[in-house]
Protein backbone atom coordinates (compact mmCIF):
# COMPACT_ATOMS: atom_id res chain seq x y z
CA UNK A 1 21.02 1.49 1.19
CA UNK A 2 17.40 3.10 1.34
CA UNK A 3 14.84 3.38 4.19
CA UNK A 4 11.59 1.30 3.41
CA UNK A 5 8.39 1.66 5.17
CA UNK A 6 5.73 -0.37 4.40
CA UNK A 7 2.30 -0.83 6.24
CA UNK A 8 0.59 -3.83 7.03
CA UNK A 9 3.96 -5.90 7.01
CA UNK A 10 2.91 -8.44 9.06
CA UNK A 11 1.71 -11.27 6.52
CA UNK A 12 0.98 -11.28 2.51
CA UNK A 13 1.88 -8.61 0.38
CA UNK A 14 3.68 -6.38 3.21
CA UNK A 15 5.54 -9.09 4.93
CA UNK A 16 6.97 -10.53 1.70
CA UNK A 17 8.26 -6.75 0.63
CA UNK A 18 9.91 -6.81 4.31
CA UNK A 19 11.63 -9.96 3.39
CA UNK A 20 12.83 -9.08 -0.46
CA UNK A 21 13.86 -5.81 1.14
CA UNK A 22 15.65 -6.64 3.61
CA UNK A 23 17.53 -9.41 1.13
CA UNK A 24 18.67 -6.93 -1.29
CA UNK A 25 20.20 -4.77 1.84
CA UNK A 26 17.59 -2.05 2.81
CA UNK A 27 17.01 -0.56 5.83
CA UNK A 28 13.04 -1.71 6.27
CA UNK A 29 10.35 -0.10 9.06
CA UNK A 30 7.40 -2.64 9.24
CA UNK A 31 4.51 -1.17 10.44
CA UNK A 32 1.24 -3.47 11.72
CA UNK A 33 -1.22 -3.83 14.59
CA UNK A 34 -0.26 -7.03 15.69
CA UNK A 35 3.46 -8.91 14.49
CA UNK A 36 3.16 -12.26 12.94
CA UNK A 37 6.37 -15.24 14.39
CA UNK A 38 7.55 -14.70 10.67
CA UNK A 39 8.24 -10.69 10.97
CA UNK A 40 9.65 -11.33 14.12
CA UNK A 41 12.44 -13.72 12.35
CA UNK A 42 12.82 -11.42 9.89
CA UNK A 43 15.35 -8.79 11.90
CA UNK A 44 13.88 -5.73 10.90
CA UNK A 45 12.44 -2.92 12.82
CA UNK A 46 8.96 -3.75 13.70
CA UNK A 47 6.39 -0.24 14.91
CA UNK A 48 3.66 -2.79 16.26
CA UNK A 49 0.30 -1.60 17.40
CA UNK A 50 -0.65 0.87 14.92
CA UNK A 51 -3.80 1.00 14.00
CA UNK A 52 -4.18 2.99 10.13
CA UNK A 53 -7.50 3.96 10.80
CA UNK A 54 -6.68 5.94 13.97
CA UNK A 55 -5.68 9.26 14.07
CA UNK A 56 -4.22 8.87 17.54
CA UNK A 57 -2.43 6.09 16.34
CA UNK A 58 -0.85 7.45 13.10
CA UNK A 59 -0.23 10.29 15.38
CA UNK A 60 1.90 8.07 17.54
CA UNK A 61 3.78 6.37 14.60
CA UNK A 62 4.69 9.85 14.06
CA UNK A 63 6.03 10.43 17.47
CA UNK A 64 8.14 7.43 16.94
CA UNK A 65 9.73 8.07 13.76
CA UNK A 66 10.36 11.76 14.56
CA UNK A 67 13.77 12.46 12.89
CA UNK A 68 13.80 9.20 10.29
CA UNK A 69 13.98 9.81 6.91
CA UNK A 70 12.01 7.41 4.95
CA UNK A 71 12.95 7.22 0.95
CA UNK A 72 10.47 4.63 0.13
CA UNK A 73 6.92 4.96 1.92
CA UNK A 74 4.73 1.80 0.97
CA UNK A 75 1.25 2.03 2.31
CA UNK A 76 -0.04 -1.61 1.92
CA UNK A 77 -2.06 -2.16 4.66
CA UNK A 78 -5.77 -3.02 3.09
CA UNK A 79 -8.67 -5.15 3.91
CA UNK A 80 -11.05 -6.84 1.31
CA UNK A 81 -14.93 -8.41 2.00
CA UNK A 82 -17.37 -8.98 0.26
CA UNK A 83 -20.27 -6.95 -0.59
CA UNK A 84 -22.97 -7.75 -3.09
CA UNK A 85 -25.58 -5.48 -4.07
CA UNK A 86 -28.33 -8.38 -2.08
CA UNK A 87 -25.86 -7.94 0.89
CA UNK A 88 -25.47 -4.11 1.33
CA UNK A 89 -23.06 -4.04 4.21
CA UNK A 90 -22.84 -0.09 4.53
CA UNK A 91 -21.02 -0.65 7.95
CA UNK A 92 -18.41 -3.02 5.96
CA UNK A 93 -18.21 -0.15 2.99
CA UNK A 94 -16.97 2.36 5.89
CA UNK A 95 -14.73 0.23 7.12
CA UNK A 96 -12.69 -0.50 3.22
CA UNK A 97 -12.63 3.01 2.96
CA UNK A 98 -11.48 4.06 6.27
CA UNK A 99 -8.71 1.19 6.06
CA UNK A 100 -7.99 1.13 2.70
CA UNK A 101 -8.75 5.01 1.15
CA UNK A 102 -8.42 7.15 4.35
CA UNK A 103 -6.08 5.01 6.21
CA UNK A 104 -3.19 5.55 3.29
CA UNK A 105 -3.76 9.23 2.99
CA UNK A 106 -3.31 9.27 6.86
CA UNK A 107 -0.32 7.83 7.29
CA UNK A 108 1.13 9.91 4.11
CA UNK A 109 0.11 13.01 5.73
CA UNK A 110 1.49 12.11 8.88
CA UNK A 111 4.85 11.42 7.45
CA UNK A 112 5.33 14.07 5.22
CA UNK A 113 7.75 15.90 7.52
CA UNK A 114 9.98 12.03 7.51
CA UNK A 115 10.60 12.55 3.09
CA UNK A 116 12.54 14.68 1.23
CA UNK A 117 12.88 15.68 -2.41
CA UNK A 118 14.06 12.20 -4.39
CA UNK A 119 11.57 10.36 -1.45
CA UNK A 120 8.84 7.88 -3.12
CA UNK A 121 5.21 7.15 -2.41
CA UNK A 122 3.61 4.05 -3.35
CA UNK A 123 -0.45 3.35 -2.90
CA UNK A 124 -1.36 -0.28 -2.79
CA UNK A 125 -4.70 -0.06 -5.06
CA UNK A 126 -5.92 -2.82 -7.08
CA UNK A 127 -7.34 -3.91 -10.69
CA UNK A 128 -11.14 -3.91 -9.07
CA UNK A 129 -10.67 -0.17 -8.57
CA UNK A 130 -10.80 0.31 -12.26
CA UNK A 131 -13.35 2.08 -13.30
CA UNK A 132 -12.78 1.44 -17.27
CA UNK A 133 -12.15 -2.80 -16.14
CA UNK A 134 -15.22 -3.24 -14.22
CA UNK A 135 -16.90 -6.07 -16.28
CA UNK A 136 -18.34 -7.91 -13.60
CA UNK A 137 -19.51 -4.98 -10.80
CA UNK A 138 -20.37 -6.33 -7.09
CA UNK A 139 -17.76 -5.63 -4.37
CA UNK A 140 -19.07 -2.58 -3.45
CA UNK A 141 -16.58 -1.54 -0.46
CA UNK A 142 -13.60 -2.79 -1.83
CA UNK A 143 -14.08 -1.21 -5.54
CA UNK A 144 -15.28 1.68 -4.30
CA UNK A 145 -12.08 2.39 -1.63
CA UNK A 146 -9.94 1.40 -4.07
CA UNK A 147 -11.26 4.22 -6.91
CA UNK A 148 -10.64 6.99 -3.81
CA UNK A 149 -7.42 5.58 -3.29
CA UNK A 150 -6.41 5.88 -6.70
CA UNK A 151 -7.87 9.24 -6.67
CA UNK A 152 -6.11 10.43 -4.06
CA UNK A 153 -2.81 8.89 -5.25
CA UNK A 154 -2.91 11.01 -8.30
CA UNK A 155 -3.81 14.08 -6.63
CA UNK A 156 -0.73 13.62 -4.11
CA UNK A 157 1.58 13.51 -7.71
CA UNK A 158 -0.17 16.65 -8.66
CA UNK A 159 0.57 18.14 -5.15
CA UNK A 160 4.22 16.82 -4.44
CA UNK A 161 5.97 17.09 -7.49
CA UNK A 162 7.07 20.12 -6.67
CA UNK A 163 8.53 19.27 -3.27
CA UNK A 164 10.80 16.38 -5.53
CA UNK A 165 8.40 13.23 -4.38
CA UNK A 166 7.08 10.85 -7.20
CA UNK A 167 3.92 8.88 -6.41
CA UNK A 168 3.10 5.14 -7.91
CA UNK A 169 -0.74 3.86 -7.76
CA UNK A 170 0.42 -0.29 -7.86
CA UNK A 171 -2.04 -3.46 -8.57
CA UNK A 172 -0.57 -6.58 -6.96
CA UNK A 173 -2.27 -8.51 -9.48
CA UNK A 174 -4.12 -11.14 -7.91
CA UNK A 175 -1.74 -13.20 -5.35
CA UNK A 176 -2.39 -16.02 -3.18
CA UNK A 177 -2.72 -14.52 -0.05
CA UNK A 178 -4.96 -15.12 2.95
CA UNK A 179 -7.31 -12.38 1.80
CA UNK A 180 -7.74 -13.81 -1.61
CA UNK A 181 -8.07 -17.41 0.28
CA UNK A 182 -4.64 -18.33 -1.69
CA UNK A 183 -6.58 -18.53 -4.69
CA UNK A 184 -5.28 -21.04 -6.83
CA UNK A 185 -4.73 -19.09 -9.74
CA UNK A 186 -3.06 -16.32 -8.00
CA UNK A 187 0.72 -15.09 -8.48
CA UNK A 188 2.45 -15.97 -5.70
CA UNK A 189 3.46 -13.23 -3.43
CA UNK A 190 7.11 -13.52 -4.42
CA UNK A 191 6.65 -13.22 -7.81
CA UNK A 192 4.55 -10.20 -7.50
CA UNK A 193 6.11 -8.47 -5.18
CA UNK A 194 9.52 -8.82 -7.41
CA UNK A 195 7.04 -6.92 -10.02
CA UNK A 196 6.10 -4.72 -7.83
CA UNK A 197 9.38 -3.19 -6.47
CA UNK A 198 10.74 -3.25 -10.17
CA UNK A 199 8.10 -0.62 -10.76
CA UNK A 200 9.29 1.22 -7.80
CA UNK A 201 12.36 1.15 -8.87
CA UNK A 202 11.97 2.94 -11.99
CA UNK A 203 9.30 5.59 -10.47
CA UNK A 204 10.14 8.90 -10.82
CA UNK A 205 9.38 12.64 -11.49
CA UNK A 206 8.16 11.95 -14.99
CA UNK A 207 6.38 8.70 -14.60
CA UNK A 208 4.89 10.09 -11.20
CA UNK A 209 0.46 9.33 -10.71
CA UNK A 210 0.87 6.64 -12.68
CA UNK A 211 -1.68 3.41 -12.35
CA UNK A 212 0.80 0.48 -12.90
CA UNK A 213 0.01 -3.75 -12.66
CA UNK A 214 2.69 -5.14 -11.26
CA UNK A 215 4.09 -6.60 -14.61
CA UNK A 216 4.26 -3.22 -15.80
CA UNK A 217 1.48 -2.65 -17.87
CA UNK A 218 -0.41 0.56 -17.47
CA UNK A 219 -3.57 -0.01 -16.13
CA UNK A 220 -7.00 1.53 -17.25
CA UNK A 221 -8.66 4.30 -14.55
């Protein structure tokens, strides 16, 4: 039995890792702002109220988990709009960054003290954060978070190798989930996150940095 966090747990992507986790017998820390009825029901230790974007915050998920060893640390949490190059949204550009880019890194740094050598890090990037796959541009915020997120996922292989910690850089693929308006011809978030923890699974020291779809297929920076 290993020790799962994941981030943004309370619906989509992180909720439906809680639930496979916790199936298959792992200990699972689900971290959001606010819980949803459905991580309630699920059993599993819920750290509510924790905002990724806060310092003060992380800083008090860090209190809390003081002593825990995590072996699996899944930052998820992510937030997607829309921003066209006619709709220049810079405020909405800060805000996919700070939640998506910054907010990982945060929360990694934070709980660096909570892994140990054999300990994985996963980064929740996406496709659209390919700079080689871009054939359509727009999205401004949400590409652009997701490049610094990738970035910053392979610099944290680089940087903790050495301590024994591999790092995956995962794309969901695209699932029916509330922020893709359960588009109809999405994965479904079962199915991906199945893919998803199968890459996990076989992350390690010599595969570590690695930009992975969730069916496996190495993906393009």
């Amino acid at each position: 039995m290993a020790t799962y966090l994941i981030t943004g747990a309370n619906r989509g992507i992180g909720y439906e890792y809680c639930r496979q986790l916790q199936a298959r017998g792992e200990t699972v820390i689900a971290i959001c702002r606010s819980v949803s009825q459905e991580l309630k029901q699920l059993g599993v230790q819920v750290e509510e109220g924790i905002d990724v974007t806060s310092d003060a915050s992380v800083a008090d998920l860090q209190h809390r988990l003081k002593g825990t060893s995590i072996d699996v640390l899944i930052n998820n949490a992510g937030i997607l709009k829309r921003v066209t190059l006619e709709n220049l949204d810079f405020e909405s550009i800060r805000e996919q960054f700070e939640v998506n880019a910054l907010g990982s890194l945060r929360v990694t740094h934070a709980l660096l003290s909570n892994l140990r050598a054999g300990s994985k890090i996963v980064l929740m990037t996406s496709r659209m954060g390919s700079i080689g796959d871009n054939t359509s541009g727009s999205s401004y915020g949400y590409r652009m978070s997701k490049v610094a997120l990738s970035m910053a996922g392979k610099s944290l292989a680089h940087d903790l190798k050495e301590r024994g910690i591999a790092v995956a850089i995962l794309h969901p693929g695209l699932v029916q989930t509330r922020m893709t308006n359960f588009t109809p011809g999405g994965v479904t978030p079962e199915a991906s996150v199945q893919g998803l923890l199968a890459r996990i699974d076989e992350l390690n020291l010599e595969n570590t940095g690695t930009f992975w779809h969730a069916n496996g297929e190495v993906l393009p920076w």
